[in-house]
N, C-alpha and C. Protein backbone atom coordinates (compact mmCIF):
# COMPACT_ATOMS: atom_id res chain seq x y z
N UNK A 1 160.02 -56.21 23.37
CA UNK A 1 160.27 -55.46 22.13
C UNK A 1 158.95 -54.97 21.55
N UNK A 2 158.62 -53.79 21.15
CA UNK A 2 157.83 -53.18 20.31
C UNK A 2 158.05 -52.75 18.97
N UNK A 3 156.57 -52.41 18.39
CA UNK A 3 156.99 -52.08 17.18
C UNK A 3 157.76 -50.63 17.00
N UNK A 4 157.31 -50.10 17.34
CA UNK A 4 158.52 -48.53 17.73
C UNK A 4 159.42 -48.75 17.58
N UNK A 5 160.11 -50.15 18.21
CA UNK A 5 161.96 -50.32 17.76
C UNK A 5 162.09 -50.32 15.78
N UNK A 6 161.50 -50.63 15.50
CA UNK A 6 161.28 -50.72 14.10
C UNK A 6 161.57 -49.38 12.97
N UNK A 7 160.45 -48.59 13.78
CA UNK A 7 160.32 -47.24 12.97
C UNK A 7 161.75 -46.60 11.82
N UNK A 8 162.94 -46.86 12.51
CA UNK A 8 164.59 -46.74 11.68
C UNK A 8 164.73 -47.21 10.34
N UNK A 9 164.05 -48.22 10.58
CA UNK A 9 163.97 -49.02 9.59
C UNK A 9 162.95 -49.68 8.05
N UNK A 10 162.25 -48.81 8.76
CA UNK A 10 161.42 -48.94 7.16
C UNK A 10 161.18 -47.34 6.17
N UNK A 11 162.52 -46.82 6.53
CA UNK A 11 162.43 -45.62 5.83
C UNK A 11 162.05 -45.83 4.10
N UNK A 12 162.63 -47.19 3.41
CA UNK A 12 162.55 -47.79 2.10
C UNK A 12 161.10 -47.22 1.93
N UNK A 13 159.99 -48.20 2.85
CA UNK A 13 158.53 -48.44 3.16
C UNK A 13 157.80 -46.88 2.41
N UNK A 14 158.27 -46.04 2.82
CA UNK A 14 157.93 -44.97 3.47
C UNK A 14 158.41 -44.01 1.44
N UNK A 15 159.33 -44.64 0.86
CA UNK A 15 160.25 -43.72 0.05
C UNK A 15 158.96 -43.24 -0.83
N UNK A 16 157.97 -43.43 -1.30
CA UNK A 16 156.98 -42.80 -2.22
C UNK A 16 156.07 -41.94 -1.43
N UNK A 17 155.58 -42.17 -0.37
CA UNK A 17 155.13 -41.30 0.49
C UNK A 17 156.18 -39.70 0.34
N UNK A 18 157.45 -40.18 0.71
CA UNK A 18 158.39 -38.63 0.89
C UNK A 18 158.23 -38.61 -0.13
N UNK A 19 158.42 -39.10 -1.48
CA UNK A 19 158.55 -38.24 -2.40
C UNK A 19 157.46 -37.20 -3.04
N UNK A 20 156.46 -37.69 -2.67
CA UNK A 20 155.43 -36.88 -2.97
C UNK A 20 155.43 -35.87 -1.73
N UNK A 21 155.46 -35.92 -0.49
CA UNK A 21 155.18 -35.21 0.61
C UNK A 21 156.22 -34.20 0.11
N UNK A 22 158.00 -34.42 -0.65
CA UNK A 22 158.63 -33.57 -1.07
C UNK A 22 158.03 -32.39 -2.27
N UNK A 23 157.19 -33.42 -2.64
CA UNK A 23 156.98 -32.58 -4.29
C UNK A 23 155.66 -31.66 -3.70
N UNK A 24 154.65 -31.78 -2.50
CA UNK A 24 153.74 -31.29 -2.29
C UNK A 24 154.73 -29.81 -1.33
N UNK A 25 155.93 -29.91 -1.28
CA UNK A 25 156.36 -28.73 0.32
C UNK A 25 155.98 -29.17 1.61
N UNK A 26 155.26 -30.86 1.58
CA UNK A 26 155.40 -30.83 3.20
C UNK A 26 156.15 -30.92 3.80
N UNK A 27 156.19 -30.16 5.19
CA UNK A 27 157.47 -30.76 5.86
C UNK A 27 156.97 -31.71 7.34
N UNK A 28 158.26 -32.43 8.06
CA UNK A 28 157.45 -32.85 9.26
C UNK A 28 156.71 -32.60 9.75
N UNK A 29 156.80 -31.12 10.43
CA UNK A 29 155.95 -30.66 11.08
C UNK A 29 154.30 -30.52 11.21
N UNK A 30 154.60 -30.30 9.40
CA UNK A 30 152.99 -30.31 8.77
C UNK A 30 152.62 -31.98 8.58
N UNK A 31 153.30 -32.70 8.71
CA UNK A 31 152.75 -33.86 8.72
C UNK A 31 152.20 -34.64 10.47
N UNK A 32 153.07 -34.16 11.33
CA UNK A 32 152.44 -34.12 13.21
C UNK A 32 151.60 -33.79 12.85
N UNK A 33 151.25 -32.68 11.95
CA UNK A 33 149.74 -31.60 12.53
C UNK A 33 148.64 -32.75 12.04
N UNK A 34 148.98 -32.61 11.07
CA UNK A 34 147.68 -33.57 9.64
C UNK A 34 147.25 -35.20 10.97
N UNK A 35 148.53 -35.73 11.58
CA UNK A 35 148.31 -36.62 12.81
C UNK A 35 147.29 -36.16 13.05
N UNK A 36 147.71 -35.24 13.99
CA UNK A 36 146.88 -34.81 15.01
C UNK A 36 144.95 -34.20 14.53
N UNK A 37 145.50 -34.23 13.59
CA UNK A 37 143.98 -33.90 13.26
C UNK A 37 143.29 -34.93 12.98
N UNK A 38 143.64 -35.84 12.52
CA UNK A 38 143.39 -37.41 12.62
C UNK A 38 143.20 -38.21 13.83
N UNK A 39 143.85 -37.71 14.92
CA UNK A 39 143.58 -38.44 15.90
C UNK A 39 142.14 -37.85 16.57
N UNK A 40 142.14 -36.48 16.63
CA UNK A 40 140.73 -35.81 16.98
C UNK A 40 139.90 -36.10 16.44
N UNK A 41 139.96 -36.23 15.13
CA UNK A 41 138.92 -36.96 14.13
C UNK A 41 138.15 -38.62 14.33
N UNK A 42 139.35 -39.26 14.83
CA UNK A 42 138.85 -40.61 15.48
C UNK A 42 138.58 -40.37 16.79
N UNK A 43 138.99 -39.68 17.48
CA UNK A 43 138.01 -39.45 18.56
C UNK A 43 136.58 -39.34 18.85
N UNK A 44 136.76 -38.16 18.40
CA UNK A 44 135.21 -37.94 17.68
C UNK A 44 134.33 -39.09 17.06
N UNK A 45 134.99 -39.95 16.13
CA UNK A 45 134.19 -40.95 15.76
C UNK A 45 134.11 -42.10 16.31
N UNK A 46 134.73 -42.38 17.58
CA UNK A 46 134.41 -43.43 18.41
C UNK A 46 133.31 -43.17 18.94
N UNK A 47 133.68 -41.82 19.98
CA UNK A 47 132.65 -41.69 20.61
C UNK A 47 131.06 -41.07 19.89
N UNK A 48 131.05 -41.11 18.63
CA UNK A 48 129.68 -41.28 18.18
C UNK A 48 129.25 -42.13 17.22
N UNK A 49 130.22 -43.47 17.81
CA UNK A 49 129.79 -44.74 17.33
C UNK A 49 130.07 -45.55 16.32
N UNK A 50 131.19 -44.46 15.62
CA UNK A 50 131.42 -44.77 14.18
C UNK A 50 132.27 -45.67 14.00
N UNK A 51 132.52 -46.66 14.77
CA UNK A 51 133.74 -47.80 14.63
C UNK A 51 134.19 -47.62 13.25
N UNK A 52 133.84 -48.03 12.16
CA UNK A 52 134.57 -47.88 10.85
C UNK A 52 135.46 -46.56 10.52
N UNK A 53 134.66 -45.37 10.78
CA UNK A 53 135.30 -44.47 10.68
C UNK A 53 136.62 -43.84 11.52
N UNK A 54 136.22 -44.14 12.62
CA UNK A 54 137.04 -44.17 13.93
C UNK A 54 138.65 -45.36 13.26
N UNK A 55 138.30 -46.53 12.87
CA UNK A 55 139.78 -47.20 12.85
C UNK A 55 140.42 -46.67 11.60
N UNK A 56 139.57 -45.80 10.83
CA UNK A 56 140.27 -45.36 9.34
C UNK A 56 141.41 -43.91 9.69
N UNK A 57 140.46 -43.08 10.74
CA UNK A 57 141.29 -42.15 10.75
C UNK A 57 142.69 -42.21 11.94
N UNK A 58 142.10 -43.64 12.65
CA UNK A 58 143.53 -44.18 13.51
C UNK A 58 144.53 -44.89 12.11
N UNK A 59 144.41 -45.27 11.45
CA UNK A 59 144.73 -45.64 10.40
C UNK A 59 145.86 -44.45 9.96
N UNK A 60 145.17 -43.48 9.97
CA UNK A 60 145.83 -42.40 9.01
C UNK A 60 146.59 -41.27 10.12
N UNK A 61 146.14 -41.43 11.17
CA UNK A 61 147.18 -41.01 12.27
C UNK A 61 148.44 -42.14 12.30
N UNK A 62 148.45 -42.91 12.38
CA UNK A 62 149.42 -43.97 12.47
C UNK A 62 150.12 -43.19 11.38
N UNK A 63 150.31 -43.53 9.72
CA UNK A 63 150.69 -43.25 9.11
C UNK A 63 151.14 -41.95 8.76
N UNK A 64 150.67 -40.77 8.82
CA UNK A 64 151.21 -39.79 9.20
C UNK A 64 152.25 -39.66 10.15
N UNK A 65 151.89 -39.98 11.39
CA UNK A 65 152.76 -40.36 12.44
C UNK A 65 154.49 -40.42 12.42
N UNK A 66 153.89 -41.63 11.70
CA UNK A 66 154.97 -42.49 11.16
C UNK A 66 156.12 -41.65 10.28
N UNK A 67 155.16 -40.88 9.21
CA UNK A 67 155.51 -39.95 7.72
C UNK A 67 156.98 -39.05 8.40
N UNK A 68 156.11 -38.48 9.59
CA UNK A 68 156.96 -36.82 9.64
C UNK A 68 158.24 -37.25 10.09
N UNK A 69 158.80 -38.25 10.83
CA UNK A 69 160.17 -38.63 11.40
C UNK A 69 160.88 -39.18 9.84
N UNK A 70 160.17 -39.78 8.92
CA UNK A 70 161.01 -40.47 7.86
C UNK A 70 161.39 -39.55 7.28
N UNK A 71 160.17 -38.38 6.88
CA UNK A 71 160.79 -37.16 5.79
C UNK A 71 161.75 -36.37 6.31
N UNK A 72 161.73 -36.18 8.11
CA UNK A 72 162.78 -35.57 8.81
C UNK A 72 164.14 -36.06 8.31
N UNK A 73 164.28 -37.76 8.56
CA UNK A 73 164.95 -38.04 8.19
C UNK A 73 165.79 -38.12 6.90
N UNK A 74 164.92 -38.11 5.88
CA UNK A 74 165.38 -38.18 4.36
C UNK A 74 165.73 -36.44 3.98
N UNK A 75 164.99 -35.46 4.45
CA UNK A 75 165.30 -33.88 4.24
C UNK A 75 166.34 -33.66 5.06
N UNK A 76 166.94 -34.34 6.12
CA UNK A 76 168.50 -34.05 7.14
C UNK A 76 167.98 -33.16 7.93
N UNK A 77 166.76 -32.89 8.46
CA UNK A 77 166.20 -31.63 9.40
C UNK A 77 165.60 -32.04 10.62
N UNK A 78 165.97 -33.35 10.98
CA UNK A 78 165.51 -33.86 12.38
C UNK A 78 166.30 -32.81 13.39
N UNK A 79 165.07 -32.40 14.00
CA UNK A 79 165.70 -31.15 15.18
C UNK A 79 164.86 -31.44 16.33
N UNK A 80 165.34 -30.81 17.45
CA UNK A 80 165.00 -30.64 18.95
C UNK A 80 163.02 -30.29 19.15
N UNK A 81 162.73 -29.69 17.94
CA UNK A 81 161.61 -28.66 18.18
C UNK A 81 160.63 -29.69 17.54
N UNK A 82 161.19 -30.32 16.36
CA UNK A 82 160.18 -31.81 15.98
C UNK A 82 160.01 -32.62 16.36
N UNK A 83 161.12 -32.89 17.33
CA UNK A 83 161.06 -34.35 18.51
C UNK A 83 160.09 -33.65 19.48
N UNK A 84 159.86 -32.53 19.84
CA UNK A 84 159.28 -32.46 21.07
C UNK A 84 157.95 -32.00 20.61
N UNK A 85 157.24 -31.39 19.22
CA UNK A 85 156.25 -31.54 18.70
C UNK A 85 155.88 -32.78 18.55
N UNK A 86 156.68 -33.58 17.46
CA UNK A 86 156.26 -34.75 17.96
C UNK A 86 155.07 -35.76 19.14
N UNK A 87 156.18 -35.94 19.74
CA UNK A 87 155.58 -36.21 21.59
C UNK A 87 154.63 -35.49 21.98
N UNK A 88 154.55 -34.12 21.85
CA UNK A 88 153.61 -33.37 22.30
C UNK A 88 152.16 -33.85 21.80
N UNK A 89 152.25 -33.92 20.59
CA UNK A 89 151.05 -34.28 19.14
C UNK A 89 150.48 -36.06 20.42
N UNK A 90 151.36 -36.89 19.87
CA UNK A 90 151.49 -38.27 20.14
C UNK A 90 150.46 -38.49 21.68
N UNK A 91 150.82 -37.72 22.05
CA UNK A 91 150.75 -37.84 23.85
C UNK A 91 148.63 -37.39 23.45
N UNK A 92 148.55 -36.27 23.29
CA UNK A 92 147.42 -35.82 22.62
C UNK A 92 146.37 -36.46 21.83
N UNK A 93 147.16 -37.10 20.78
CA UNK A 93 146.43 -38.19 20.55
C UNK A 93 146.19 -39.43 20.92
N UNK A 94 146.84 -39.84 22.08
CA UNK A 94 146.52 -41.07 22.57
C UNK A 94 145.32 -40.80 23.58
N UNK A 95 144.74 -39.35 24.53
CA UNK A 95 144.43 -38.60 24.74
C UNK A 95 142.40 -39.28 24.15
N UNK A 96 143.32 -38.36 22.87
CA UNK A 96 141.70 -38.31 21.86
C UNK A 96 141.30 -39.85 21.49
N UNK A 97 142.11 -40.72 21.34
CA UNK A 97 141.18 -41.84 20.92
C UNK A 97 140.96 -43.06 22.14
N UNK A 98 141.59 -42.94 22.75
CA UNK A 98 141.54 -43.42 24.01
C UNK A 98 139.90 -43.34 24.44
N UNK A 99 140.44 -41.97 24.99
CA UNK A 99 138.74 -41.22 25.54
C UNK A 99 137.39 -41.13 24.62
N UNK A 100 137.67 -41.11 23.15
CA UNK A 100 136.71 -41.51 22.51
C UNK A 100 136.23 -42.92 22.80
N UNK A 101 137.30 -43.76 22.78
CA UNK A 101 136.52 -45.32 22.71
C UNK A 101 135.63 -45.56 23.88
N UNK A 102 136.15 -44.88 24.98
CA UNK A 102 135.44 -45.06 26.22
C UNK A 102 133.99 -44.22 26.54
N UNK A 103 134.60 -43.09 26.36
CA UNK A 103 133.54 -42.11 26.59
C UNK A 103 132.61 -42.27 25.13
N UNK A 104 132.15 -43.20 24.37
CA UNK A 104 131.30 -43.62 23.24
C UNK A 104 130.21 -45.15 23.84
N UNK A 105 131.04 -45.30 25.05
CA UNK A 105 130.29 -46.55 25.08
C UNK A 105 130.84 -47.54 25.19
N UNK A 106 132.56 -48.05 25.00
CA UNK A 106 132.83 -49.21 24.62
C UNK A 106 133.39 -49.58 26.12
N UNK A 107 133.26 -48.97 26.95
CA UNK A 107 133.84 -49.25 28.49
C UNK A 107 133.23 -48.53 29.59
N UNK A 108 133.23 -48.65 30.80
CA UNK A 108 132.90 -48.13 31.78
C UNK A 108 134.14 -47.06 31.92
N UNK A 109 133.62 -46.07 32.28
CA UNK A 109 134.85 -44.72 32.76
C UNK A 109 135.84 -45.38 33.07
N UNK A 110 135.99 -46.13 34.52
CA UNK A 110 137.39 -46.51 35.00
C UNK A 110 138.13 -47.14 34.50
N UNK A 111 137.65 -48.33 33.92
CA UNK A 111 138.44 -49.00 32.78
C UNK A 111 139.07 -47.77 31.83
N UNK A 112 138.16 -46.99 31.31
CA UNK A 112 139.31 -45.79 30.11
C UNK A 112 140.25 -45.22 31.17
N UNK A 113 140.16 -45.11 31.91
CA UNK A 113 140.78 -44.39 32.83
C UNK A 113 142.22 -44.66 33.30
N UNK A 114 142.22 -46.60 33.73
CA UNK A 114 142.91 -47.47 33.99
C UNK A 114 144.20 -47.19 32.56
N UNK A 115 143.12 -47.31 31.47
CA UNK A 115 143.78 -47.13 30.22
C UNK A 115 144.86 -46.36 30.01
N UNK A 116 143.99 -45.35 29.96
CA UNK A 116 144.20 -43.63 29.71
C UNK A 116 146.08 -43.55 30.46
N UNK A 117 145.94 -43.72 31.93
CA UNK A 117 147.22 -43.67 32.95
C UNK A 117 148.38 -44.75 32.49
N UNK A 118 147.78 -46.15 32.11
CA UNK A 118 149.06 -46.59 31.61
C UNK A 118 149.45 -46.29 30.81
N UNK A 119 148.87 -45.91 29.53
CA UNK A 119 149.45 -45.51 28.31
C UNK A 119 150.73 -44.24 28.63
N UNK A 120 149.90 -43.29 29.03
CA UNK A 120 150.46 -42.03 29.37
C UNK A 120 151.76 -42.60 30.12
N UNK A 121 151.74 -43.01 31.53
CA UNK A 121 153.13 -43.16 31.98
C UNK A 121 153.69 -44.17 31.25
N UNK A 122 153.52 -45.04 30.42
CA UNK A 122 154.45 -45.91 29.58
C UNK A 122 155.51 -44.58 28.70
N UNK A 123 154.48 -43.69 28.32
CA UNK A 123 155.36 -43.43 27.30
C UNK A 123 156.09 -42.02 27.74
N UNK A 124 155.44 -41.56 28.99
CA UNK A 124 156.23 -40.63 30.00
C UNK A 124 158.26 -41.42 30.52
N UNK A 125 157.66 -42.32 31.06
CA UNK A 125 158.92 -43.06 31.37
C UNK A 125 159.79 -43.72 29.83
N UNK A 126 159.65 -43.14 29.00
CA UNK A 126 160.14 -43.60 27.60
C UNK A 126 160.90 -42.77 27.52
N UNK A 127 160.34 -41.26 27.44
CA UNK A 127 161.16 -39.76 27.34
C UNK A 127 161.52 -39.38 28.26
N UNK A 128 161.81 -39.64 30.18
CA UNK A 128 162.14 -39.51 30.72
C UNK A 128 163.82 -39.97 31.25
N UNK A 129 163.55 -41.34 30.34
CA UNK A 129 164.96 -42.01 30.51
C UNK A 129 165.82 -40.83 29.97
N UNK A 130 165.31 -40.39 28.75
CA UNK A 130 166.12 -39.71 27.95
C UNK A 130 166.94 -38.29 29.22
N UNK A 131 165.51 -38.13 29.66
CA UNK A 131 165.75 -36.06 30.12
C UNK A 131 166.78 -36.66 31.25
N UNK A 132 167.15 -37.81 31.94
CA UNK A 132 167.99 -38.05 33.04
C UNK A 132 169.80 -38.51 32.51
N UNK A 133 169.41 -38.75 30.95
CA UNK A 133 170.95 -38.72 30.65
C UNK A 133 170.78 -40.19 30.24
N UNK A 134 170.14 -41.05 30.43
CA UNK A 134 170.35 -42.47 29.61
C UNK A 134 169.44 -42.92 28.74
N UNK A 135 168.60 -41.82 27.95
CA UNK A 135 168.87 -42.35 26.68
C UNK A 135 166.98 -42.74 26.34
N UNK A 136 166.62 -42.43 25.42
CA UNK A 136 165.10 -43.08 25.17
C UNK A 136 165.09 -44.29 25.41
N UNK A 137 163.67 -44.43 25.82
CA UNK A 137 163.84 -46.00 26.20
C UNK A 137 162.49 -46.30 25.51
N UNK A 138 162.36 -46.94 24.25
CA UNK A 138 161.41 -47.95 23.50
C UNK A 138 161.24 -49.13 24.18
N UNK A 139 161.30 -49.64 25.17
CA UNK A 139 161.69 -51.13 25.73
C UNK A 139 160.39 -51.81 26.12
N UNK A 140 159.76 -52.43 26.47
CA UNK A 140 158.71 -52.99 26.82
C UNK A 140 157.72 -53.55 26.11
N UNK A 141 156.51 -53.90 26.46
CA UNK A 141 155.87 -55.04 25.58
C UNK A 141 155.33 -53.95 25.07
N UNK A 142 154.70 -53.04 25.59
CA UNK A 142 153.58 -51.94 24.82
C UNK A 142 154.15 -50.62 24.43
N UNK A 143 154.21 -50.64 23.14
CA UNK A 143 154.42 -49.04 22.47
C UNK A 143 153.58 -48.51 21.83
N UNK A 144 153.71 -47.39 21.49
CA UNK A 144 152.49 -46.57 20.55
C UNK A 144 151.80 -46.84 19.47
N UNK A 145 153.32 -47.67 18.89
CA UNK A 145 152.92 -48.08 17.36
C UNK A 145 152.14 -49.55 17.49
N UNK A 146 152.43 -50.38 18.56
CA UNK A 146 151.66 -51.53 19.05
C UNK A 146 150.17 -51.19 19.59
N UNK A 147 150.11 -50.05 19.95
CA UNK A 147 148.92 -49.49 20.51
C UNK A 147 148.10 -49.74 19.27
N UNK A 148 148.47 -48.59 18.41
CA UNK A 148 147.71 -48.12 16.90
C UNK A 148 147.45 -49.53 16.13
N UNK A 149 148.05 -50.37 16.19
CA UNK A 149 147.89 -51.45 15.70
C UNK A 149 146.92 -52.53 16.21
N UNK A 150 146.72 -52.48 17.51
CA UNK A 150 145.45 -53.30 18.34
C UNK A 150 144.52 -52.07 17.91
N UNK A 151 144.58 -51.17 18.52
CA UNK A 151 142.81 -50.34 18.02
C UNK A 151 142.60 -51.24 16.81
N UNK A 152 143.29 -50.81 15.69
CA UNK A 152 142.90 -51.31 14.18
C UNK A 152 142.02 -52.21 14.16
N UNK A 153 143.05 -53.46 14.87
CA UNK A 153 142.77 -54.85 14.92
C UNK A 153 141.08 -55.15 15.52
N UNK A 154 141.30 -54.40 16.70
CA UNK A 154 140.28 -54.66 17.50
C UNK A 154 138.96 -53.99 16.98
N UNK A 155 138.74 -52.82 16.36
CA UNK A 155 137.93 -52.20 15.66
C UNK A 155 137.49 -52.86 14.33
N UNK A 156 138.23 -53.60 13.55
CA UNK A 156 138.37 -54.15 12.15
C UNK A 156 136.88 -55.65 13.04
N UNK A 157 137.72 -56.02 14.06
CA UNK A 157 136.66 -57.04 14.75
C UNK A 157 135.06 -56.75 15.13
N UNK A 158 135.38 -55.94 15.66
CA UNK A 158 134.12 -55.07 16.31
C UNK A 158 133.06 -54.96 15.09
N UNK A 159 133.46 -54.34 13.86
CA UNK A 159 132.94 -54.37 12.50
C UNK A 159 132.41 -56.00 12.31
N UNK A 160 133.47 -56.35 12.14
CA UNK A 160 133.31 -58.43 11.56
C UNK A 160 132.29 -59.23 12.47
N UNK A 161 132.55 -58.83 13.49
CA UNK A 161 131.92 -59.45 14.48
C UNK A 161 131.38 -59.31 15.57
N UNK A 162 130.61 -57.97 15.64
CA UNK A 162 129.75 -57.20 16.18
C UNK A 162 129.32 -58.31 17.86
N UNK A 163 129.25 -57.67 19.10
CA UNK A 163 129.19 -58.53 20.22
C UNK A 163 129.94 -57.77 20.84
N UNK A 164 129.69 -58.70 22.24
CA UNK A 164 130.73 -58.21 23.42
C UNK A 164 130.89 -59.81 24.03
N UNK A 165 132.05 -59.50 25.09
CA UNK A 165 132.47 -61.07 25.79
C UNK A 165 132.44 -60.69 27.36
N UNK A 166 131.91 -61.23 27.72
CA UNK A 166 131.84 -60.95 29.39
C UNK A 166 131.75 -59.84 29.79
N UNK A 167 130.68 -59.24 28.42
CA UNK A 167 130.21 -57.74 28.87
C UNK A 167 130.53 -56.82 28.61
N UNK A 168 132.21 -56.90 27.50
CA UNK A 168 132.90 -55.84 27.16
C UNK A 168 132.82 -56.01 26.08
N UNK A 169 132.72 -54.93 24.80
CA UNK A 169 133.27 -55.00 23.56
C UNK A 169 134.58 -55.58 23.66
N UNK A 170 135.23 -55.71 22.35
CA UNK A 170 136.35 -55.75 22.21
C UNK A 170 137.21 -54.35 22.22
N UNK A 171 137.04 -53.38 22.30
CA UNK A 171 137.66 -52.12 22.31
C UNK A 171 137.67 -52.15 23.45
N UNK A 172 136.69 -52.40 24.20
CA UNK A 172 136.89 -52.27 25.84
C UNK A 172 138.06 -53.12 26.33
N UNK A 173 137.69 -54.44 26.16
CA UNK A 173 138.97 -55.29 26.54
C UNK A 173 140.07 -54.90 26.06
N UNK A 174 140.26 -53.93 24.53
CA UNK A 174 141.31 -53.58 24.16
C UNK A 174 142.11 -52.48 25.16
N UNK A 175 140.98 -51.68 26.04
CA UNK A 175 141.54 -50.61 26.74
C UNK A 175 141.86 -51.52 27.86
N UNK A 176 141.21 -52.54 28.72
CA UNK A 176 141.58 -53.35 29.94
C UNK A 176 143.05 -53.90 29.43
N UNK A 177 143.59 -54.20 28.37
CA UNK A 177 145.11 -54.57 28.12
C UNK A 177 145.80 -53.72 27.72
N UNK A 178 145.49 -52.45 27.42
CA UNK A 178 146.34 -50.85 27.49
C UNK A 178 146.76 -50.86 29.07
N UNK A 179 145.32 -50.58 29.82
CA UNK A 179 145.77 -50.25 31.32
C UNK A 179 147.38 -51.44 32.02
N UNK A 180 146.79 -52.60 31.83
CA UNK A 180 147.67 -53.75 32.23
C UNK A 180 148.71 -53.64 31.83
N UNK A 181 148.76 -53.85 30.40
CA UNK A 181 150.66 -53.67 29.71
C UNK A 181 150.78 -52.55 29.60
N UNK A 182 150.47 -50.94 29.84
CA UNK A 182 150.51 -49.57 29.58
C UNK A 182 151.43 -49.72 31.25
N UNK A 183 151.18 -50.35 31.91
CA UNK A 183 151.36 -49.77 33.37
C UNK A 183 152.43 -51.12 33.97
N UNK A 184 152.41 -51.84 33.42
CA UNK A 184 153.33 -53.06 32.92
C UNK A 184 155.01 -52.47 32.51
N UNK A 185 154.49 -51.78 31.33
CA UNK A 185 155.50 -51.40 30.00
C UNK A 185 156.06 -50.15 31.18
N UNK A 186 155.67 -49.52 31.83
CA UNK A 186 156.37 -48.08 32.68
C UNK A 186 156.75 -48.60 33.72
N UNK A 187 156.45 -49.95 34.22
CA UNK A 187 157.18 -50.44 35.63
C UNK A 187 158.79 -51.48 34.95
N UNK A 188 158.61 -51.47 33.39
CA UNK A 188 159.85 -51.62 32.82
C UNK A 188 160.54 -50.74 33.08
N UNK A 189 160.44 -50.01 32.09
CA UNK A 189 160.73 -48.65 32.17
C UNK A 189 161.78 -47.95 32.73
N UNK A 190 160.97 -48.20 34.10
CA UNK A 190 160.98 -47.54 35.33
C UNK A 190 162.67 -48.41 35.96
N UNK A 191 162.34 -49.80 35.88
CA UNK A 191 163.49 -50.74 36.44
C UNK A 191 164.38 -50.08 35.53
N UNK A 192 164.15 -49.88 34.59
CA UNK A 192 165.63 -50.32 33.42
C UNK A 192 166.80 -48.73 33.70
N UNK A 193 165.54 -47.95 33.71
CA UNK A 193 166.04 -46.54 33.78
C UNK A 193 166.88 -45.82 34.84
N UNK A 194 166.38 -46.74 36.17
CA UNK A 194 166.52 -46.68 37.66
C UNK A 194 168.32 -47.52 37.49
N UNK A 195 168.51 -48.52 36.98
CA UNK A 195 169.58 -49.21 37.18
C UNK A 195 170.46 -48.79 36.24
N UNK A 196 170.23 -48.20 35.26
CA UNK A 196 171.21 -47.57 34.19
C UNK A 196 171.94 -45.87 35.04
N UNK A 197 170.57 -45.37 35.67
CA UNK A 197 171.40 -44.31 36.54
C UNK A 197 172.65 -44.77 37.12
N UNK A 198 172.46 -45.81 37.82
CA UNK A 198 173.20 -46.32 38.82
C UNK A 198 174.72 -46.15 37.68
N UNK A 199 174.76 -46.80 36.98
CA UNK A 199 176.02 -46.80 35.79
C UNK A 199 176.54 -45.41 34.97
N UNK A 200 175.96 -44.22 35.97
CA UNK A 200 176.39 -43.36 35.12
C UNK A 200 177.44 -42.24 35.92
C-alpha cells in the first residue's frame, strides 16, 4: 500500500487551499503547471547543492500536485485532458529531481540511473494497467507520493546531519531504494496486471 491510495481522501485537508485557489481563478491545470515549475526548480537546486532549497520546492511540488486533482474534484471538471496532463507533468518531474540529486553530487550516475528506470516503470505499469482495460493500479510498496515524502525526509537529514554512510549521502541511498522498490513496485505491477488480464 502507498500513500497515493490515500489522495481520495483528504479532500477535507485540502478545503482552504480550494477555496482560495477558487477565489484566485485557479484551475487544475494551472495548478500541474505551478508543479511543474517546482519540480524544475528543485532540480536545479539539488544539483547546485542547495539541499534546503531543493526539499522546499519538492515540498511545494508535492502540494500543488496534490492541489489540482482535489480542486478538479470539488469544481466537478475532472476530465481525460487533466488526467493525462497530470501524468505527463508527474512523470517530468520525477525526471527533474531525480537527476538533480544525482547529477549534483549525491550519487554516482548509475545509481541515478538505477533510480531514474525504476521510478519511471513503477509508475508506467500503474497507467498501463489502466490503457489494457483493468484499471489503475496504485498497488505496491513505492508510489509518487511515498517518493516525495522520502526526498523530504532524506534531505531534512542531509541538513540535520550533514555526512555520508558507506560513502553515500543519504539522498544517494535514497535513490539506491527508488531503484530497488521503483523496480520492485513495477514487477508488482506487472504480476497483478498480467493475471487480472487473464479474468477479463
Amino acid at each position: 500500500m502507498t500513500l497515493d491510495q490515500f489522495r481520495p481522501h483528504v479532500q477535507g485537508f485540502f478545503q482552504p487551499l480550494i477555496a482560495i485557489s477558487r477565489r484566485l481563478g485557479m484551475t487544475p491545470n494551472c495548478s500541474s503547471l505551478i508543479s511543474f515549475v517546482f519540480s524544475a526548480a528543485a532540480g536545479v537546486a539539488f544539483y547546485f547543492g542547495g539541499i534546503a532549497l531543493g526539499v522546499l520546492m519538492v515540498a511545494f511540488n508535492a502540494l500543488f500536485d496534490a492541489l489540482d486533482g482535489a480542486l478538479a474534484r470539488d469544481l466537478g471538471i475532472a476530465s481525460l485532458r487533466g488526467d493525462f496532463l497530470d501524468h505527463v507533468i508527474d512523470r517530468y518531474a520525477d525526471i527533474f529531481i531525480i537527476t538533480g540529486i544525482f547529477a549534483g553530487g549525491a550519487a554516482p550516475w548509475q545509481i541515478g540511473v538505477f533510480a531514474l528506470t525504476g521510478v519511471l516503470m513503477s509508475s508506467y505499469l500503474g497507467t498501463q494497467a489502466q490503457a489494457v482495460g483493468v484499471g489503475r493500479n496504485y498497488g505496491g510498496i513505492l508510489g509518487r507520493a511515498d517518493r516525495l515524502m522520502l526526498i523530504i525526509l532524506a534531505g531534512a537529514l542531509t541538513i540535520l546531519i550533514p555526512g555520508t554512510l558507506l560513502g553515500l549521502t543519504y539522498l544517494g541511498w535514497l535513490l539506491v531504494i527508488f531503484g530497488i522498490f521503483g523496480h520492485y513496485t513495477a514487477l508488482q505491477r506487472f504480476v497483478h496486471t498480467w493475471r487480472q488480464i487473464e479474468l477479463l
